[in-house]
Protein backbone atom coordinates (compact mmCIF):
# COMPACT_ATOMS: atom_id res chain seq x y z
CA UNK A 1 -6.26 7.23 -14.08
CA UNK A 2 -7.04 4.66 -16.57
CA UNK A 3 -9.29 1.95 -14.94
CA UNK A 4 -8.06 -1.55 -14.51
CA UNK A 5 -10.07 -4.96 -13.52
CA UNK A 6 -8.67 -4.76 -9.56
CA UNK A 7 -9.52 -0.30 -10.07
CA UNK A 8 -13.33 -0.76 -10.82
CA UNK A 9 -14.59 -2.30 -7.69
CA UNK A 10 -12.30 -1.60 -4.49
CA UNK A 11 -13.74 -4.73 -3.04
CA UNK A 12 -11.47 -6.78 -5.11
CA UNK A 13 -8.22 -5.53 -3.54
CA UNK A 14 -6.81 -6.74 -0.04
CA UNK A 15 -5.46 -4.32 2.18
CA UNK A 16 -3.19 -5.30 4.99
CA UNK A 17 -0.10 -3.26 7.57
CA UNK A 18 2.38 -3.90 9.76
CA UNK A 19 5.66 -2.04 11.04
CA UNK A 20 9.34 -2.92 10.00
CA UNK A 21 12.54 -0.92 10.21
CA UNK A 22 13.69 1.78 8.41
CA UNK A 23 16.22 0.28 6.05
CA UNK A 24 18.40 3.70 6.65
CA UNK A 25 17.66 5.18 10.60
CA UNK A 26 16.33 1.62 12.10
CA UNK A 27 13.12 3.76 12.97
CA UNK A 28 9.82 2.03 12.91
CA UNK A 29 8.26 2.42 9.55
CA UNK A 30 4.39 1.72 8.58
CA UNK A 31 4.29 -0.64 5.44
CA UNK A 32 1.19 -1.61 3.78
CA UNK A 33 0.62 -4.55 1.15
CA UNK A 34 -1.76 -4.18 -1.24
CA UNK A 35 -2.96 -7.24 -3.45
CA UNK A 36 -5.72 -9.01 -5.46
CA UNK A 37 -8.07 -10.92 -3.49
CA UNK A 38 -7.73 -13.57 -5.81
CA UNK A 39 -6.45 -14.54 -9.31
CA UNK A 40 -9.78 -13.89 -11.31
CA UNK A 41 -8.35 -9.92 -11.20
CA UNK A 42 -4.87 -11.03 -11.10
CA UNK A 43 -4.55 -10.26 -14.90
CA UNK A 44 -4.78 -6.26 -14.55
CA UNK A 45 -3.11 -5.51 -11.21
CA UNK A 46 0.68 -5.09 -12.94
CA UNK A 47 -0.89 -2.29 -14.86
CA UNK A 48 -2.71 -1.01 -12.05
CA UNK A 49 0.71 -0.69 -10.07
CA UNK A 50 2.30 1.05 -12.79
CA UNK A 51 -0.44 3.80 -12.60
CA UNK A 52 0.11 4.05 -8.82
CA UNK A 53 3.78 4.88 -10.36
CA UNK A 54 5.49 2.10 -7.71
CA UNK A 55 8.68 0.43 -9.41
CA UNK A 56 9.75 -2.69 -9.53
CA UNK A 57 10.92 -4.26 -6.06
CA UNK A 58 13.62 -6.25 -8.32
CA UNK A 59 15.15 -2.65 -8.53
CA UNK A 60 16.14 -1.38 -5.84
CA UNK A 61 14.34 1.80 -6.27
CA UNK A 62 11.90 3.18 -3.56
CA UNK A 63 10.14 6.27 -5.45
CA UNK A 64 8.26 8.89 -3.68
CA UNK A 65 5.03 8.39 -4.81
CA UNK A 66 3.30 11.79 -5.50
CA UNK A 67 -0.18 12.57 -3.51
CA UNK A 68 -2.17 13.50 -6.52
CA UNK A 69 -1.52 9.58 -7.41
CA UNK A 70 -1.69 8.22 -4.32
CA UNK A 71 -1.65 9.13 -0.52
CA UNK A 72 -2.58 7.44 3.09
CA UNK A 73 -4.86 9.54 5.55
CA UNK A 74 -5.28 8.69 9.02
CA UNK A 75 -8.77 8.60 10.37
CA UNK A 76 -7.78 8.08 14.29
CA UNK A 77 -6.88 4.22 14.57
CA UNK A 78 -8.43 3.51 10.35
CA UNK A 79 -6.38 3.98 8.11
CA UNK A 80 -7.59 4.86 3.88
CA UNK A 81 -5.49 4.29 0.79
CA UNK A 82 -6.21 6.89 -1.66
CA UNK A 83 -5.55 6.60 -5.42
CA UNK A 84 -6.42 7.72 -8.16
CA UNK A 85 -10.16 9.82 -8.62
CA UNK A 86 -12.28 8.08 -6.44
CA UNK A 87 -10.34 4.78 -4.87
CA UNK A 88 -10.29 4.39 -1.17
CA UNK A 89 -8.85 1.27 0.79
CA UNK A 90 -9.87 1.40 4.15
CA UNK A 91 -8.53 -0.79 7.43
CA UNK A 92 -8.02 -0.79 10.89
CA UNK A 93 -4.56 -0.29 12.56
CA UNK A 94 -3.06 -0.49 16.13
CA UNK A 95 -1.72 3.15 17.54
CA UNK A 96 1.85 2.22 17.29
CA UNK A 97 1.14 1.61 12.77
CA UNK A 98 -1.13 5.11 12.87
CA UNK A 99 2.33 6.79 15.21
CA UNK A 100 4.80 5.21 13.25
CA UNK A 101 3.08 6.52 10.22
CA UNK A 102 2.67 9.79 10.72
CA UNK A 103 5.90 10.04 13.00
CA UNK A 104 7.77 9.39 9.39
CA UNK A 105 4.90 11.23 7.16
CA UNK A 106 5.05 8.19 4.98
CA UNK A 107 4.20 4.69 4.18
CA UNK A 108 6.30 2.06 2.37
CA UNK A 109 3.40 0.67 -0.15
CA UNK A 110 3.93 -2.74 -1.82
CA UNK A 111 1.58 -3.94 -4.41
CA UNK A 112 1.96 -7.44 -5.01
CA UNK A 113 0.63 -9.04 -8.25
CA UNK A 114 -0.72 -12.40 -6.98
CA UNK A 115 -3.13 -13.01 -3.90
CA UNK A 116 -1.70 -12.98 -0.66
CA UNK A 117 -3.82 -15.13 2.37
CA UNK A 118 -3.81 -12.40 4.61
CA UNK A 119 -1.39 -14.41 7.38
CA UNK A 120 1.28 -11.80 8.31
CA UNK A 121 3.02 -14.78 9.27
CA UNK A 122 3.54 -15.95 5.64
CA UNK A 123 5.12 -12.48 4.56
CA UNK A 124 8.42 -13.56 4.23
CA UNK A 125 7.30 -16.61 1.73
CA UNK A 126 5.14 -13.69 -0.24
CA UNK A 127 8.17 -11.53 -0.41
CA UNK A 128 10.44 -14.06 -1.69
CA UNK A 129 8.94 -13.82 -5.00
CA UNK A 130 10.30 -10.49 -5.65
CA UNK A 131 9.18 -10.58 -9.58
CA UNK A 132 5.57 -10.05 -8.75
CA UNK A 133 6.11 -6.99 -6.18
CA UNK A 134 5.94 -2.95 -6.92
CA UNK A 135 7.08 -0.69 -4.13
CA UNK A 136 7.13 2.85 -3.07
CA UNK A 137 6.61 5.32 -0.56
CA UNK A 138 2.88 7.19 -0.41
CA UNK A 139 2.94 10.27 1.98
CA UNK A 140 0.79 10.21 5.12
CA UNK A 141 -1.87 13.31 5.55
CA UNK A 142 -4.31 13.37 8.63
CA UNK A 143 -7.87 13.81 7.99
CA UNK A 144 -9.41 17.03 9.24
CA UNK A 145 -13.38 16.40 10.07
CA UNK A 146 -15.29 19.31 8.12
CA UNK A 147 -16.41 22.20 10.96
């Protein structure tokens, strides 16, 4: 995977979850929004979503997101964001995000292109700008400790 400004240093990239319904079945459904910290590496995170192959949320489209480009692992209650090589997003998340996820063996992934402030409060105003959003669904694997 080609690198990008927001690919070269993890640290750069905001991670954040919650649960929403299934726009089909009304089951609970893990989402997590990925973002640029701030607007210094705001310039190469379009590109960077395109490698993640996530589509445009203008279009409708929710691709499955192969695992070789991307995929979410659970780690107990933490849960990692795996692209690319080497690229791992790490955060916390409450038993019912970590059941929901692997209940559906997926996670709805949007990448947004400008920072967000982290308030899952203010989602709906970050959503509204649907122009600067990619979207897709990553699968879910559980981690397996080495014996």
């Amino acid at each position: 995977m080609a690198s990008s400004p927001a690919t070269q240093d993890p640290r750069e990239l905001f991670l954040t979850g919650w649960i929403g319904e299934h726009p089909i079945n009304g089951t609970d459904v893990a989402h997590l929004l990925l973002c640029p910290h701030s607007t210094a590496v705001a310039e190469g995170v379009e590109l960077f979503a395109e490698l993640l192959q996530l589509r445009p949320y203008s279009d409708g489209v929710m691709p499955d997101i192969p695992a070789v480009i991307a995929r979410v692992e659970l780690h107990g209650l933490d849960v990692h964001f795996f692209y690319g090589d080497e690229g791992d997003l790490s955060r916390p998340v409450p038993a019912d995000w970590a059941d929901a996820a692997a209940n559906q063996g997926f996670v709805i992934v949007t990448f947004g292109t400008a920072p967000f402030a982290g308030d899952l409060a203010e989602l709906d105003r970050y959503f509204e700008r649907a122009d600067r959003l990619f979207i897709g669904k990553v699968p879910v694997t559980h981690h397996t400790p080495d014996a």
